[in-house]
C-alpha atoms as a PDB file:
ATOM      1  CA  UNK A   1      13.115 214.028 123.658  1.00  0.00           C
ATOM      2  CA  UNK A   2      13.791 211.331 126.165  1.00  0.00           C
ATOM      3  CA  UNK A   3      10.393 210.508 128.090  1.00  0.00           C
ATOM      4  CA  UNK A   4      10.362 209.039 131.756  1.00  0.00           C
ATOM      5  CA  UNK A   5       6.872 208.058 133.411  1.00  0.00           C
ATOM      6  CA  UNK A   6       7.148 209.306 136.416  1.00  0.00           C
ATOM      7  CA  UNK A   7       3.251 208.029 137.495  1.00  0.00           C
ATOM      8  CA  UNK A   8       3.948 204.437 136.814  1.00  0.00           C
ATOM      9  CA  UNK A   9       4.730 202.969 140.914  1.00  0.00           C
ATOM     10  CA  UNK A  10       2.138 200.197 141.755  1.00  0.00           C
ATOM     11  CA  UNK A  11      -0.081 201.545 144.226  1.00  0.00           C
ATOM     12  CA  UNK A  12       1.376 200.875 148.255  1.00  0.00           C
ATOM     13  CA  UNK A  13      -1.027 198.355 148.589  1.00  0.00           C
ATOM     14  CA  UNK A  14       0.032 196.290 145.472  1.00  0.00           C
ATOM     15  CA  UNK A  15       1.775 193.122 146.553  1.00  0.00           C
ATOM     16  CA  UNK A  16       5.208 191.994 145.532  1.00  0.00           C
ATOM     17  CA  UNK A  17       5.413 189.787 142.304  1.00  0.00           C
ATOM     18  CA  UNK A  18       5.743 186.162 144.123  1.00  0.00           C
ATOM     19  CA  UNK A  19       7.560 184.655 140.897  1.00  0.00           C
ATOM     20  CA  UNK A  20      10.404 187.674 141.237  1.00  0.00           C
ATOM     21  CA  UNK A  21      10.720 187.057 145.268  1.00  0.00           C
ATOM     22  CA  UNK A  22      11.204 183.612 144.818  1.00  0.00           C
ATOM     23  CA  UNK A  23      13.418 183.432 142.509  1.00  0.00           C
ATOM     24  CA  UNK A  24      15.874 185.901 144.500  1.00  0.00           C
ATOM     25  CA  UNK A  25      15.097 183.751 147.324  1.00  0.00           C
ATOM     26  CA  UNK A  26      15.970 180.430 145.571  1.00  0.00           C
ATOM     27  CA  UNK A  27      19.022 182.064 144.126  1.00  0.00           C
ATOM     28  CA  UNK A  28      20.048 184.141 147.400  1.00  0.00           C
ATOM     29  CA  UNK A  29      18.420 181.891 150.102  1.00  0.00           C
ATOM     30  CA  UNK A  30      21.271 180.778 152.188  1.00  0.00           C
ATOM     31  CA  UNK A  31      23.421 183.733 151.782  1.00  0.00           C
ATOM     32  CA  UNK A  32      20.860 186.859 152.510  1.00  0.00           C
ATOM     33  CA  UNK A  33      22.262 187.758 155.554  1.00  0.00           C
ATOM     34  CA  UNK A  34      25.819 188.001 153.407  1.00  0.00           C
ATOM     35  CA  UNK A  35      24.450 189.913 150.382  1.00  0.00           C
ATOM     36  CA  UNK A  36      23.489 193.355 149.412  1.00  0.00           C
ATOM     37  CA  UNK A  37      20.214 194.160 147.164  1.00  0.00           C
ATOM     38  CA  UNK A  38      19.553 197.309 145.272  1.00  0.00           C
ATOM     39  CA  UNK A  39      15.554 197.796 144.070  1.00  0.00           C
ATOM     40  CA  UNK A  40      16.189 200.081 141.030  1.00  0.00           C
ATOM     41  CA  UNK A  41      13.282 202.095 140.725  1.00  0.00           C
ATOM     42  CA  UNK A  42      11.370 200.865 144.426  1.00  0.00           C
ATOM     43  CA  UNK A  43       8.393 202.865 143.685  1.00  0.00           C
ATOM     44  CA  UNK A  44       6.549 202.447 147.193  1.00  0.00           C
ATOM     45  CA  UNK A  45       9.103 199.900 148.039  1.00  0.00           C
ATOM     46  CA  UNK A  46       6.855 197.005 147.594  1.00  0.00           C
ATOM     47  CA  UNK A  47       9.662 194.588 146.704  1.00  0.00           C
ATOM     48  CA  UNK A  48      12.184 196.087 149.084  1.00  0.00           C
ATOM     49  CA  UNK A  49       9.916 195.919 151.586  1.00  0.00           C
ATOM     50  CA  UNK A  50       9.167 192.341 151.467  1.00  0.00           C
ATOM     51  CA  UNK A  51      12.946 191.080 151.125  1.00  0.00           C
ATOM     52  CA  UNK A  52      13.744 193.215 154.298  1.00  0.00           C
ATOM     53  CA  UNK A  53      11.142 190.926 156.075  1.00  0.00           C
ATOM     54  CA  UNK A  54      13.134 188.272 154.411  1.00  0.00           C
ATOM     55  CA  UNK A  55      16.585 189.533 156.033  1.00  0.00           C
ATOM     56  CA  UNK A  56      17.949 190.965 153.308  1.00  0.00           C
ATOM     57  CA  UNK A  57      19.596 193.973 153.253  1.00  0.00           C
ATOM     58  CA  UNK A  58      18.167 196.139 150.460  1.00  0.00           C
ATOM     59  CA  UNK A  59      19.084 199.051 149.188  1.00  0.00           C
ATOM     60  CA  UNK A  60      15.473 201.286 147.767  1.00  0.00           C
ATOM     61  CA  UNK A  61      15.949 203.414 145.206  1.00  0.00           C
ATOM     62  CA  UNK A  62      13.119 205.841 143.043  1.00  0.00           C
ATOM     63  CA  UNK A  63      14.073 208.777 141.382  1.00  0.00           C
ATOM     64  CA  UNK A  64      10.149 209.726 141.382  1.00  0.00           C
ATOM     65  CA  UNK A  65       8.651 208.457 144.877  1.00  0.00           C
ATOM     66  CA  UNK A  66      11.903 208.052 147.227  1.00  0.00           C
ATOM     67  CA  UNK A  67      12.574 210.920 149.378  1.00  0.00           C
ATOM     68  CA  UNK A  68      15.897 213.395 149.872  1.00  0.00           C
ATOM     69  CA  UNK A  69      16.678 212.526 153.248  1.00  0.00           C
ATOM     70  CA  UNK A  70      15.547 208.425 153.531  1.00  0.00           C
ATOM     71  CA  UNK A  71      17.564 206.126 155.083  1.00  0.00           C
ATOM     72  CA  UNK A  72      17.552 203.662 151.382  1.00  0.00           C
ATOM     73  CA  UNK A  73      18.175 200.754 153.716  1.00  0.00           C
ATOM     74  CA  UNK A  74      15.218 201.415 155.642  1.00  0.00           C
ATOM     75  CA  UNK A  75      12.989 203.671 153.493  1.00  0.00           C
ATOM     76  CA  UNK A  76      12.882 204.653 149.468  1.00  0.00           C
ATOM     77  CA  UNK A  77      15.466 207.458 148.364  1.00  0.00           C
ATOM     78  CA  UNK A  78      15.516 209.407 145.508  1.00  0.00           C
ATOM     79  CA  UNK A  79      19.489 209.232 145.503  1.00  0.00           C
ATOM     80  CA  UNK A  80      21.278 206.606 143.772  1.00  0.00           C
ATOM     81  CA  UNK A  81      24.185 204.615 146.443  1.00  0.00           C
ATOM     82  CA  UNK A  82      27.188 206.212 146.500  1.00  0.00           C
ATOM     83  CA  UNK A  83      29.479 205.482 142.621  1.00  0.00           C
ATOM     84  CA  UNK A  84      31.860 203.459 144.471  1.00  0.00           C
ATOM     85  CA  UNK A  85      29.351 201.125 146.307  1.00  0.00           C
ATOM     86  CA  UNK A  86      28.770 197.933 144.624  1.00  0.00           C
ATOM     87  CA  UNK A  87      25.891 195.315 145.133  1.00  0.00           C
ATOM     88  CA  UNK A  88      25.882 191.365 144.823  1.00  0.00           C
ATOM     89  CA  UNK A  89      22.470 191.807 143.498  1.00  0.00           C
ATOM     90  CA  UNK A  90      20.687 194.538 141.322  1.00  0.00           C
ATOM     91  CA  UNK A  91      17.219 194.729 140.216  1.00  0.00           C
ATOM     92  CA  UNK A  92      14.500 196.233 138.886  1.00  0.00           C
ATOM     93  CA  UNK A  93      10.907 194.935 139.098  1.00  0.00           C
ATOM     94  CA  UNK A  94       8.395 196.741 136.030  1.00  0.00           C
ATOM     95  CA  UNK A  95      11.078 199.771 135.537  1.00  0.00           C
ATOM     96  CA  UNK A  96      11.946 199.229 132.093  1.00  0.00           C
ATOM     97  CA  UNK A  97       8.978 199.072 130.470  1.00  0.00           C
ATOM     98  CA  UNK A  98       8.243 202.273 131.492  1.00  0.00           C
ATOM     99  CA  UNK A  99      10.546 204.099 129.153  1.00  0.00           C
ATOM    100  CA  UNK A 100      11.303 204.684 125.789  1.00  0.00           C
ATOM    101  CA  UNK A 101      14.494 202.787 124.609  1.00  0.00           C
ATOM    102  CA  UNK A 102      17.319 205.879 124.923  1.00  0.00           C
ATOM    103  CA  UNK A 103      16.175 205.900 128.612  1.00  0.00           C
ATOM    104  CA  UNK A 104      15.987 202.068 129.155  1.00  0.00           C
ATOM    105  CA  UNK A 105      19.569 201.779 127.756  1.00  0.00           C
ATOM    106  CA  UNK A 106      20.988 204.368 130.209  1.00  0.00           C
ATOM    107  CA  UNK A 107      19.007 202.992 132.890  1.00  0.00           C
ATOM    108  CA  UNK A 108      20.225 199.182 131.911  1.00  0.00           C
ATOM    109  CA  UNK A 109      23.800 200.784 132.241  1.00  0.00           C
ATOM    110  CA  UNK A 110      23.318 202.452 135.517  1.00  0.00           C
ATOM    111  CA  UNK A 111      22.017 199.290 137.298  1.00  0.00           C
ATOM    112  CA  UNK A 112      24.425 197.767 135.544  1.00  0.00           C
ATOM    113  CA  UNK A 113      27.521 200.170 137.203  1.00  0.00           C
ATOM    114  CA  UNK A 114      26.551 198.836 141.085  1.00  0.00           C
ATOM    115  CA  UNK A 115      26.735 195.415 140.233  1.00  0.00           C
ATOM    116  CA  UNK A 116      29.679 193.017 141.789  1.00  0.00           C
ATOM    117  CA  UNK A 117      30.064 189.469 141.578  1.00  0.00           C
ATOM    118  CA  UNK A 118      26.396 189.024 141.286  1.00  0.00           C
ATOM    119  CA  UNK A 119      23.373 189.316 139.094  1.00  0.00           C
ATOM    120  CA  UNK A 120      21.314 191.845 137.595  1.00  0.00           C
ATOM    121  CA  UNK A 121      17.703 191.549 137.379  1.00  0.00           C
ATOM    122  CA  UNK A 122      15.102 193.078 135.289  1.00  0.00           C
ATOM    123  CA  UNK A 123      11.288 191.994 134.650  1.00  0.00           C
ATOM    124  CA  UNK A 124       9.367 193.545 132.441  1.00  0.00           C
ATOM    125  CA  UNK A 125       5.490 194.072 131.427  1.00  0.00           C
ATOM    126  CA  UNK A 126       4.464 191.266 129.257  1.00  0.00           C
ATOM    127  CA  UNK A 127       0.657 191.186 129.727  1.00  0.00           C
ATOM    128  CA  UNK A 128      -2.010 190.270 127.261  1.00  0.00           C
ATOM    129  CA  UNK A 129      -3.534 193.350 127.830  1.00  0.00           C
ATOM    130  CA  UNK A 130      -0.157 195.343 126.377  1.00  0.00           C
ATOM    131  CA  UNK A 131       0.021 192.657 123.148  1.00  0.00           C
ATOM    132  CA  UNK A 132      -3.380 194.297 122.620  1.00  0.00           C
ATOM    133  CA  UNK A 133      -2.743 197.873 122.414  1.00  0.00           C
ATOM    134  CA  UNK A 134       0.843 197.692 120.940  1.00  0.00           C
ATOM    135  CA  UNK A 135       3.750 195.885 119.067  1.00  0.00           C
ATOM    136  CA  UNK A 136       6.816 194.973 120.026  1.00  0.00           C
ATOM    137  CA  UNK A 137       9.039 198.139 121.068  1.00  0.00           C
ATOM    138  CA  UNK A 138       5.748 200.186 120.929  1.00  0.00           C
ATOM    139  CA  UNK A 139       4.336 202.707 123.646  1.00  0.00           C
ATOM    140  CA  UNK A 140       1.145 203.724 124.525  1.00  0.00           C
ATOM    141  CA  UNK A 141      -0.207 206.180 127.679  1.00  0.00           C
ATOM    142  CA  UNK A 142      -1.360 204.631 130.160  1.00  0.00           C
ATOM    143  CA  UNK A 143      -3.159 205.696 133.305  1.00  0.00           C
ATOM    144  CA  UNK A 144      -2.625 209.155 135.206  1.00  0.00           C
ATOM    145  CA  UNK A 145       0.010 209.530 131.646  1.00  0.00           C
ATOM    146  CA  UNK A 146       2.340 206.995 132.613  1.00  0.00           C
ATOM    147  CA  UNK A 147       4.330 205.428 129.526  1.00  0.00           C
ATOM    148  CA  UNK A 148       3.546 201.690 128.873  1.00  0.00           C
ATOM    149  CA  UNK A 149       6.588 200.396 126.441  1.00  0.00           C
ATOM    150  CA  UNK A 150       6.722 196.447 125.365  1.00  0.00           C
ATOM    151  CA  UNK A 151      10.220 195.993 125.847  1.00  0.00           C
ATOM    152  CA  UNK A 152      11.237 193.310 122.698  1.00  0.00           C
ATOM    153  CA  UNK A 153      13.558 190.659 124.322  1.00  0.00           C
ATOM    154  CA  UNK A 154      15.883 190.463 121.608  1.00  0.00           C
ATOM    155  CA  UNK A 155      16.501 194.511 123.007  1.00  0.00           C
ATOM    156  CA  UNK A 156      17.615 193.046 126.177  1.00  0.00           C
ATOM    157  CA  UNK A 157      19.107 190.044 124.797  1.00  0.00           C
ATOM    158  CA  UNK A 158      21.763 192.102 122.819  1.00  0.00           C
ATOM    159  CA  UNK A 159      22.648 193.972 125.953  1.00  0.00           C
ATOM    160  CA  UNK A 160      23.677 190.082 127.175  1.00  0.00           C
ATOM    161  CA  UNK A 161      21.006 189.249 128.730  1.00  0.00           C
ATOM    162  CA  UNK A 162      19.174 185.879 128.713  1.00  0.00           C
ATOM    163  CA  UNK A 163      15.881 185.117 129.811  1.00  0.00           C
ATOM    164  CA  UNK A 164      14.951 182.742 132.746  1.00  0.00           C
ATOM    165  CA  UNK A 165      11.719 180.716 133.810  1.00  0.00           C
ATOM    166  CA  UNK A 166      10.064 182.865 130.848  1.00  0.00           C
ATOM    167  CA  UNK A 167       9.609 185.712 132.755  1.00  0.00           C
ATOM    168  CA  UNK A 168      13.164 187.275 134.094  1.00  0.00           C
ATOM    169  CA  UNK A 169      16.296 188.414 132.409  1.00  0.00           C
ATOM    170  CA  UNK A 170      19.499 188.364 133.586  1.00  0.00           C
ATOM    171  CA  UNK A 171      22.898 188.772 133.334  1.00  0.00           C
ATOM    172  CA  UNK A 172      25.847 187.620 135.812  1.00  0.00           C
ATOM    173  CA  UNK A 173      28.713 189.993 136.751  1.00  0.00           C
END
């Protein structure tokens, strides 16, 4: 049975990860106003949020917390873009770890299908506190039931992916 967490979105209050806005920024910087973003799996829209403020022009997606009839370039959605709309950038912040590996390779591949020209994005839990409780490509339940999976990088490296500043991986379309 394929398991998604659907309690796993940071609280609202939760800041966005500084390391993952800046390095859109640095990457992105002078041509945000140009570009399209898609947050994969917004949650609350924490990230989304803060790269609007930026002047980018982000799509917010959640299948869990978006709702029906949001405007995704203003508010979270629970409806993927439309198939034949394509991003320059795609990513998703603590999605993947979330899931066991059937779902993260579907997900991977989804993300994967609105990228143009661009990069996708994915960081992943890699806390202390998970090396505790679980090995490599291990789950455990975490809070409120949520699924807490150490993603293994060689899982995302064999997908193409290649890790950068030790804490992002990504893969250029």
């Amino acid at each position: 049975m394929n398991e998604k967490s659907k309690y796993t979105a940071m609280p609202e209050k939760t800041r966005p990860d500084s390391k993952l806005m800046g390095f859109i920024d640095k990457h992105y910087r002078s041509e945000k106003r140009r570009i399209k973003v898609l947050d994969f799996g917004a949650g609350h829209g924490r990230h989304a949020n803060a790269l609007r403020g930026l002047g980018y022009t982000v799509y917010a997606y959640d299948p869990f917390n978006g709702k029906g009839n949001a405007d995704p370039y203003t508010e979270i959605s629970n409806k993927l873009p439309p198939q034949g709309e394509k991003f320059d950038l795609v990513f998703s912040a603590y999605v993947l770890n979330v899931m066991g590996k059937e779902d993260l390779l579907a997900t991977v591949a989804e993300a994967e299908h609105y990228a143009e020209g661009g990069l996708v994005v994915h960081t992943v839990r890699e806390d202390s506190d998970m090396k505790k409780k679980v090995a490599p490509g291990e789950s455990f339940k975490g809070k409120k039931g949520s699924i807490q999976r150490w993603v293994p990088i060689d899982e995302l490296e064999n997908l193409g992916y290649h890790r950068m500043e030790n804490k992002f991986f990504v893969k250029e379309f």
